[in-house]
PDB file of N, CA and C in Angstrom:
ATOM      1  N   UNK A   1       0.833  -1.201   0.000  1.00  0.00           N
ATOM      2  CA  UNK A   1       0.000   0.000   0.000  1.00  0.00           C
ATOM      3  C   UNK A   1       0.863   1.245   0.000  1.00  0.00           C
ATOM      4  N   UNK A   2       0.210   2.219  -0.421  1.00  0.00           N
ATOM      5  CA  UNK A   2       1.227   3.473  -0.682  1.00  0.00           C
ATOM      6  C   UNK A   2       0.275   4.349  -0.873  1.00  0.00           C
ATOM      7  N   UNK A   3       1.010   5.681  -1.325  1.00  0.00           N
ATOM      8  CA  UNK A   3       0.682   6.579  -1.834  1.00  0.00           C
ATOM      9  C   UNK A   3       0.932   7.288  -3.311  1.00  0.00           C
ATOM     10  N   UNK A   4      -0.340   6.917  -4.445  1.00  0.00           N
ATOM     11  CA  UNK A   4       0.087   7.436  -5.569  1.00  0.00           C
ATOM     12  C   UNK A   4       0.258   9.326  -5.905  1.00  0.00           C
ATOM     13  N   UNK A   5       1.490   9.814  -6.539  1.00  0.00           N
ATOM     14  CA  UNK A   5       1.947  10.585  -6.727  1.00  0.00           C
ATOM     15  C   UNK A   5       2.161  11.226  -8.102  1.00  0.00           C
ATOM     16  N   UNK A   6       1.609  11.564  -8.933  1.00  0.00           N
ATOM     17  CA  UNK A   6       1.656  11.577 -10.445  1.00  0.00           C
ATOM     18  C   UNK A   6       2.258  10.336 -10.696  1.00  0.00           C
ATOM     19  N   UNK A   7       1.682   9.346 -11.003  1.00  0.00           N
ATOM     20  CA  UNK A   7       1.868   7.980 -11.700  1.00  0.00           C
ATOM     21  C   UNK A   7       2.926   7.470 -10.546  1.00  0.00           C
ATOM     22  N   UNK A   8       3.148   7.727  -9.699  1.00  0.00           N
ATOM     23  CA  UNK A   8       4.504   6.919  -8.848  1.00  0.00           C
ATOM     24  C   UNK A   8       3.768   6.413  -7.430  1.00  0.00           C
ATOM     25  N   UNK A   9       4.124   5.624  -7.318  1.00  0.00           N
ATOM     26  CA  UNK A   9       4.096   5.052  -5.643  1.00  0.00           C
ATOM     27  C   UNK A   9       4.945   5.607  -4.310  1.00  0.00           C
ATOM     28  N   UNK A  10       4.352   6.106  -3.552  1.00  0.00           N
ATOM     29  CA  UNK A  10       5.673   6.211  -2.366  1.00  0.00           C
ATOM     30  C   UNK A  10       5.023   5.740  -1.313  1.00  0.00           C
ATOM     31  N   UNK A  11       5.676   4.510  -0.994  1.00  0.00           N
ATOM     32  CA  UNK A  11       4.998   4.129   0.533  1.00  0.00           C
ATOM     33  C   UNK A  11       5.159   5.206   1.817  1.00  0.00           C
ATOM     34  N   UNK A  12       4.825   5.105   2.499  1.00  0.00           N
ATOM     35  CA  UNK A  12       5.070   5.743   3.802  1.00  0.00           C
ATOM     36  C   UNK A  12       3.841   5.373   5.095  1.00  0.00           C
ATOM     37  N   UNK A  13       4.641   5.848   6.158  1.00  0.00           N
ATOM     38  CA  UNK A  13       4.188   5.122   7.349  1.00  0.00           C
ATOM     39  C   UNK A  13       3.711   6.002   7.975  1.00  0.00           C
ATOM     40  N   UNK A  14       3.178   7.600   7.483  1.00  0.00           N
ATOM     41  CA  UNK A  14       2.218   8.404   7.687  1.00  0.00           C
ATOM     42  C   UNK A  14       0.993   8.745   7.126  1.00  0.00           C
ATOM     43  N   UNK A  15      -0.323   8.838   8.542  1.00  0.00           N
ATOM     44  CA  UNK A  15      -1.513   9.036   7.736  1.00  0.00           C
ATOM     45  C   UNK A  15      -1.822  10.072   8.850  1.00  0.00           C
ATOM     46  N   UNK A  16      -2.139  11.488   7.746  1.00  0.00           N
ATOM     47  CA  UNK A  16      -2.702  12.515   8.091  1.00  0.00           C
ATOM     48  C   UNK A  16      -3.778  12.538   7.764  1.00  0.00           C
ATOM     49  N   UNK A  17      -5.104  13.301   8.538  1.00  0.00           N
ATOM     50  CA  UNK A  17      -6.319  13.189   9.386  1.00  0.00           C
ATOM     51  C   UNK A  17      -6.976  14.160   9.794  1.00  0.00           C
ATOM     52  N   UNK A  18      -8.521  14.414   8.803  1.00  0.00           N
ATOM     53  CA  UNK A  18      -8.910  15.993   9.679  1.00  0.00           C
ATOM     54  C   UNK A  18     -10.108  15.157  10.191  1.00  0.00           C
ATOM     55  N   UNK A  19     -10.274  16.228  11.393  1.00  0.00           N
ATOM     56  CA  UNK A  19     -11.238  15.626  12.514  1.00  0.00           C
ATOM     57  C   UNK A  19     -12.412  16.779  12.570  1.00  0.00           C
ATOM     58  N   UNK A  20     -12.348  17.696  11.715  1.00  0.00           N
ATOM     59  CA  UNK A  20     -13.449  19.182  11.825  1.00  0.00           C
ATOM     60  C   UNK A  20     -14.551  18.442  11.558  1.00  0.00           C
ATOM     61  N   UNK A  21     -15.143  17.748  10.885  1.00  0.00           N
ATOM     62  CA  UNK A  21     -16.671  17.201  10.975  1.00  0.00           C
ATOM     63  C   UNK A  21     -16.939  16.301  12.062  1.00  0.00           C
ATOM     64  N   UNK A  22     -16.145  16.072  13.180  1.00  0.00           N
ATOM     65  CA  UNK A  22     -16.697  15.518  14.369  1.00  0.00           C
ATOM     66  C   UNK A  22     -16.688  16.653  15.157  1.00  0.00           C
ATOM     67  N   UNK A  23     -16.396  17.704  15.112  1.00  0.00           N
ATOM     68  CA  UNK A  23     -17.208  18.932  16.399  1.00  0.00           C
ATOM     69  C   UNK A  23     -16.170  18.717  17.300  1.00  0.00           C
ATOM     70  N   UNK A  24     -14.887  18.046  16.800  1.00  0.00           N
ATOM     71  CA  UNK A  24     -14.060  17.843  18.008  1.00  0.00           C
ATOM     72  C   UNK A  24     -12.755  18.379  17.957  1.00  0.00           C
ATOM     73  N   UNK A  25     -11.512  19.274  18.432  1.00  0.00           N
ATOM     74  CA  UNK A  25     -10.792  19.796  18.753  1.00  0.00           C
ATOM     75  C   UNK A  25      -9.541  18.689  18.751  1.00  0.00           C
ATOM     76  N   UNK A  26      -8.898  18.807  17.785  1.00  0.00           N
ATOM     77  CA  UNK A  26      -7.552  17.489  17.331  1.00  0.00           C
ATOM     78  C   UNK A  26      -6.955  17.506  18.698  1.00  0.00           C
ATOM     79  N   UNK A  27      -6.648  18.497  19.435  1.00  0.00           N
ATOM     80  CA  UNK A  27      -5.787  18.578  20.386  1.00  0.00           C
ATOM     81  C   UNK A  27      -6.413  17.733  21.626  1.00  0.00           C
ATOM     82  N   UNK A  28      -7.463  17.739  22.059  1.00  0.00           N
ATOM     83  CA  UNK A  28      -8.569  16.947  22.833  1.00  0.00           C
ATOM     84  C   UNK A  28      -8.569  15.611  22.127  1.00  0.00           C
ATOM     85  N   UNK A  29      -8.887  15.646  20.901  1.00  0.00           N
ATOM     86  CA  UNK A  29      -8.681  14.039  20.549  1.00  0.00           C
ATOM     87  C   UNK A  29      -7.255  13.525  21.049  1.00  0.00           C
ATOM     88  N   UNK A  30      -6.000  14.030  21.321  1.00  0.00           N
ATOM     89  CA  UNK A  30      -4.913  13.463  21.357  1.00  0.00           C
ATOM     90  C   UNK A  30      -4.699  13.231  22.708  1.00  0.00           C
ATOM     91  N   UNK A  31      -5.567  14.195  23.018  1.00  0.00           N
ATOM     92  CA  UNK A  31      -5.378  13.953  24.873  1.00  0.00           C
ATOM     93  C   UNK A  31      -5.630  12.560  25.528  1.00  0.00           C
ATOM     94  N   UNK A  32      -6.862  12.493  24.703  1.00  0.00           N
ATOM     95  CA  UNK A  32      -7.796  11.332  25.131  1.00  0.00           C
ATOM     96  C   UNK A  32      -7.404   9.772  24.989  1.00  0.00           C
ATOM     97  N   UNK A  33      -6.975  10.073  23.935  1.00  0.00           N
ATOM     98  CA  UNK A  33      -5.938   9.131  23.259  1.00  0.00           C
ATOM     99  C   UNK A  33      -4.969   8.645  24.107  1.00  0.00           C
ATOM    100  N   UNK A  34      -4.244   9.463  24.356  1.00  0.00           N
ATOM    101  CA  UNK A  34      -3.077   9.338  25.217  1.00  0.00           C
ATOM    102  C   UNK A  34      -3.688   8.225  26.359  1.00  0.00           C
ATOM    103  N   UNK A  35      -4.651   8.825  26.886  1.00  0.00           N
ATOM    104  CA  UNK A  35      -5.502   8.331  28.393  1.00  0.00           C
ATOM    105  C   UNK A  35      -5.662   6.796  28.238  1.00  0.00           C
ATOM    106  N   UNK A  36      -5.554   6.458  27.001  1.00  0.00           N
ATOM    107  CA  UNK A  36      -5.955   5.371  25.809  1.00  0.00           C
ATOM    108  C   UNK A  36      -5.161   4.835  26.001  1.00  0.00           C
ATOM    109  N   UNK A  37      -3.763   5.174  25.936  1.00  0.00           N
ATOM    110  CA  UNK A  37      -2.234   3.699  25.626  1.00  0.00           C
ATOM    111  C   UNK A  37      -1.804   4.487  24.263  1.00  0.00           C
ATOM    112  N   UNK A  38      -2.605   5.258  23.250  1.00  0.00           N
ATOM    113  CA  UNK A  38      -3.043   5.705  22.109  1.00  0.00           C
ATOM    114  C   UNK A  38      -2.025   7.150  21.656  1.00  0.00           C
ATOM    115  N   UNK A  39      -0.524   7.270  21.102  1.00  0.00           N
ATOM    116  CA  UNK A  39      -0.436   8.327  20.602  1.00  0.00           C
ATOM    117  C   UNK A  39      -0.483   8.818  19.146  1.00  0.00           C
ATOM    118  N   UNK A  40      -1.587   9.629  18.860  1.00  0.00           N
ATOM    119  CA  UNK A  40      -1.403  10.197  17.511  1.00  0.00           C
ATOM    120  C   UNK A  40      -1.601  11.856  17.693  1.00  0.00           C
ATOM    121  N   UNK A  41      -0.716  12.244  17.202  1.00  0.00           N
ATOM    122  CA  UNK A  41      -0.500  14.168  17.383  1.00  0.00           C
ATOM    123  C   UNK A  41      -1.422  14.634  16.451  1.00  0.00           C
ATOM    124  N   UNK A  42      -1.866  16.241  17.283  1.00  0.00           N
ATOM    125  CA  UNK A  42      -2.604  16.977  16.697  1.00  0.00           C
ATOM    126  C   UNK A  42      -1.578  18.151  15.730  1.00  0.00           C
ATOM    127  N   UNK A  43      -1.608  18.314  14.975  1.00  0.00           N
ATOM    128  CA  UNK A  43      -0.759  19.271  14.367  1.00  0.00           C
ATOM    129  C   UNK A  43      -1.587  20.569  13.808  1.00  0.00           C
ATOM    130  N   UNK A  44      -3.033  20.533  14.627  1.00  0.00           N
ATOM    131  CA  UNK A  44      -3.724  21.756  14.524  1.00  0.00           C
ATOM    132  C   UNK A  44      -4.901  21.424  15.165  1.00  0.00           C
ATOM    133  N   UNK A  45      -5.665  22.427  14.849  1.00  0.00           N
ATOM    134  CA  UNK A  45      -6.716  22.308  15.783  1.00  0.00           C
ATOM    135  C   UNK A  45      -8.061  21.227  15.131  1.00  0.00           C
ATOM    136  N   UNK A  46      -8.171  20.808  13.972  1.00  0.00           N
ATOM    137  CA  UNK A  46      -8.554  19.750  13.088  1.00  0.00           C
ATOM    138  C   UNK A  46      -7.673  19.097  12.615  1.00  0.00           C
ATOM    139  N   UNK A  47      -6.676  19.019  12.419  1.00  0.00           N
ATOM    140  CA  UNK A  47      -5.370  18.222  11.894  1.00  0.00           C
ATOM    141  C   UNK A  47      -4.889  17.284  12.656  1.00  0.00           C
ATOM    142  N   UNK A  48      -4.592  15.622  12.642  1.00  0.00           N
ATOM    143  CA  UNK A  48      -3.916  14.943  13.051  1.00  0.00           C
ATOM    144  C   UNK A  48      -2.631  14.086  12.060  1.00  0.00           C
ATOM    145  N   UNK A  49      -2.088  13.301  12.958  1.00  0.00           N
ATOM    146  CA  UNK A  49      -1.136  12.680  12.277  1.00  0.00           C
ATOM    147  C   UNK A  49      -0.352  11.311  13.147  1.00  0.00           C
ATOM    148  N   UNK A  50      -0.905  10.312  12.078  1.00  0.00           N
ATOM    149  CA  UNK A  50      -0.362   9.075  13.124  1.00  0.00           C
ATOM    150  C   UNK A  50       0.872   8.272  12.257  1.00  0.00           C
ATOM    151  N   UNK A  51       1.733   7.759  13.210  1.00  0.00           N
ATOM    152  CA  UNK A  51       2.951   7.106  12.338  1.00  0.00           C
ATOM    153  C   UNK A  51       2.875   5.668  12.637  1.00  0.00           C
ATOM    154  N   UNK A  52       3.395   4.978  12.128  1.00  0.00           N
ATOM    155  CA  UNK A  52       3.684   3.435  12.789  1.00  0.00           C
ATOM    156  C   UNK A  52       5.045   3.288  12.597  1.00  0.00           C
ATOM    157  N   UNK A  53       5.322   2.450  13.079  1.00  0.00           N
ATOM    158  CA  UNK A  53       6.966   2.134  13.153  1.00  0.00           C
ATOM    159  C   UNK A  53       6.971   0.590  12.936  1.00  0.00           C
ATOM    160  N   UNK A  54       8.150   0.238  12.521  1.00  0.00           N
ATOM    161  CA  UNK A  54       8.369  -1.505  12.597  1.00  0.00           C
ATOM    162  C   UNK A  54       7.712  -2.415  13.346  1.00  0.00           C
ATOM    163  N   UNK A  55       7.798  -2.021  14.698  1.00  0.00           N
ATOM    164  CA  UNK A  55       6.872  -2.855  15.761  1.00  0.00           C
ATOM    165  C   UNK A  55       5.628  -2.380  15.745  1.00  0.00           C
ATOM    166  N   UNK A  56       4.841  -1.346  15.231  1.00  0.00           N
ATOM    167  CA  UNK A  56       3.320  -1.761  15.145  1.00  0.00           C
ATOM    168  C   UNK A  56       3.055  -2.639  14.174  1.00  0.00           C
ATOM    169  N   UNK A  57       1.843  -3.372  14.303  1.00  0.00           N
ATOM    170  CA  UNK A  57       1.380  -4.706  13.485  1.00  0.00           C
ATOM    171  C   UNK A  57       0.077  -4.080  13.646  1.00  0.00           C
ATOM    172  N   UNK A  58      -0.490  -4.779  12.899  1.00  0.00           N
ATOM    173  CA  UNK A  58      -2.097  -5.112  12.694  1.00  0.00           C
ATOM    174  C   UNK A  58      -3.091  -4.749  13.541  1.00  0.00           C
ATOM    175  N   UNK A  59      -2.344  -5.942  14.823  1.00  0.00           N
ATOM    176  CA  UNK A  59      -3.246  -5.376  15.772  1.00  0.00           C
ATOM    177  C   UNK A  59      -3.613  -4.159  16.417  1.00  0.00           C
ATOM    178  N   UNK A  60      -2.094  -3.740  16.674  1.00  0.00           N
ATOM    179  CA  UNK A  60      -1.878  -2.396  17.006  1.00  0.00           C
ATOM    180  C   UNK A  60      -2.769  -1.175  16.418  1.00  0.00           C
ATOM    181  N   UNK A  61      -2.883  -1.759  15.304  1.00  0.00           N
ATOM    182  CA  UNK A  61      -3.468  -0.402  14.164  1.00  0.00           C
ATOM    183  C   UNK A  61      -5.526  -0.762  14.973  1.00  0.00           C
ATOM    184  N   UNK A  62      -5.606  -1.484  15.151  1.00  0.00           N
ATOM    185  CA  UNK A  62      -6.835  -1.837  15.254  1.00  0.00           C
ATOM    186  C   UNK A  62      -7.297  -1.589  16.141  1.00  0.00           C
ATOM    187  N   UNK A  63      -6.335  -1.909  17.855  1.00  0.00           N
ATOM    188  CA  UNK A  63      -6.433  -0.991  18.723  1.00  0.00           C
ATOM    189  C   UNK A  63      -6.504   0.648  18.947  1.00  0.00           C
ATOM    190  N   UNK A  64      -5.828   1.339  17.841  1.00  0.00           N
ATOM    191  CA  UNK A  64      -5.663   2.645  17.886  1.00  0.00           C
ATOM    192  C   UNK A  64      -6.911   2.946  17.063  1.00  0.00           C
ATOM    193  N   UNK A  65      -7.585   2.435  16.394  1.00  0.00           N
ATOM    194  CA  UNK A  65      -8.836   2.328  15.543  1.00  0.00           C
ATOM    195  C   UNK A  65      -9.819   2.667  16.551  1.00  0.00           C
ATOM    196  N   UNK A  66      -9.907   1.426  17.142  1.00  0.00           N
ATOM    197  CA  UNK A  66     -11.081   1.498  18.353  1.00  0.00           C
ATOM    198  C   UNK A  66     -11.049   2.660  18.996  1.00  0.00           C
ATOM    199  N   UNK A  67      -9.860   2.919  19.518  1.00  0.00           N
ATOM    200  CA  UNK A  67      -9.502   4.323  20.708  1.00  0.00           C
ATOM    201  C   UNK A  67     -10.231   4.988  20.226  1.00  0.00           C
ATOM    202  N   UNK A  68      -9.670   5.042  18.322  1.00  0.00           N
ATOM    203  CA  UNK A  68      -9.983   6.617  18.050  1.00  0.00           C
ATOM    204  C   UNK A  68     -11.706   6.693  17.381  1.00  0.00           C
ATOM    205  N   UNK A  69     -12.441   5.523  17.714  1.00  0.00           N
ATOM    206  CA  UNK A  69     -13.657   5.631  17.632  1.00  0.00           C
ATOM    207  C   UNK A  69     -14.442   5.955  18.633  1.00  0.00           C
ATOM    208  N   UNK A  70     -14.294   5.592  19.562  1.00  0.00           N
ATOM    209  CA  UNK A  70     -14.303   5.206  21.064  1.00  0.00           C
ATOM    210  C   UNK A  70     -14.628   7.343  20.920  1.00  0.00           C
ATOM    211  N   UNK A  71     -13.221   7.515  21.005  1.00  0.00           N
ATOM    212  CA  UNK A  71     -12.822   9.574  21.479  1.00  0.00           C
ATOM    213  C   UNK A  71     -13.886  10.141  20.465  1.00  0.00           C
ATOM    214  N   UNK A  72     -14.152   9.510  19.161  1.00  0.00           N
ATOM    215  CA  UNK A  72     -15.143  10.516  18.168  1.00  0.00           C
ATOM    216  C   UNK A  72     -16.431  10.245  18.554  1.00  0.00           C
ATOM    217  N   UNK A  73     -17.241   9.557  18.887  1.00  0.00           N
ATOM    218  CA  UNK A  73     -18.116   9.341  19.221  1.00  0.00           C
ATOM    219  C   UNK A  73     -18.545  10.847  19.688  1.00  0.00           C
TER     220      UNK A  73
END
């Protein structure tokens, strides 16, 4: 999986994230998160941004899924 770029692929292990149609404040989502086990940064006040690294897997992603359904609600 990747990201297409005028005809090119670039993988990467960032997915940026606006949160303005949940009525909710990125910075509060990250808080909550945190409270969670859960870090993904707000880089504005609708803007997020989550990374994975080598050691997240699957599950991991699925857990941070839930969290971050769990906080939008």
């Amino acid at each position: 999986p990747g990201v297409t770029l005028q005809n090119e692929v670039c993988e990467t292990n960032l997915v940026f994230f606006d949160v303005s149609g949940t009525g909710k404040d990125a910075r509060d989502v990250a808080a909550q998160l945190i409270e969670r086990g859960v870090r993904i940064g707000a880089s504005s006040a609708t803007r997020m941004r989550a990374v994975t690294y080598l050691d997240v897997d699957a599950s991991d992603i699925d857990i941070a899924l839930d969290a971050l359904r769990t906080v939008l609600r």
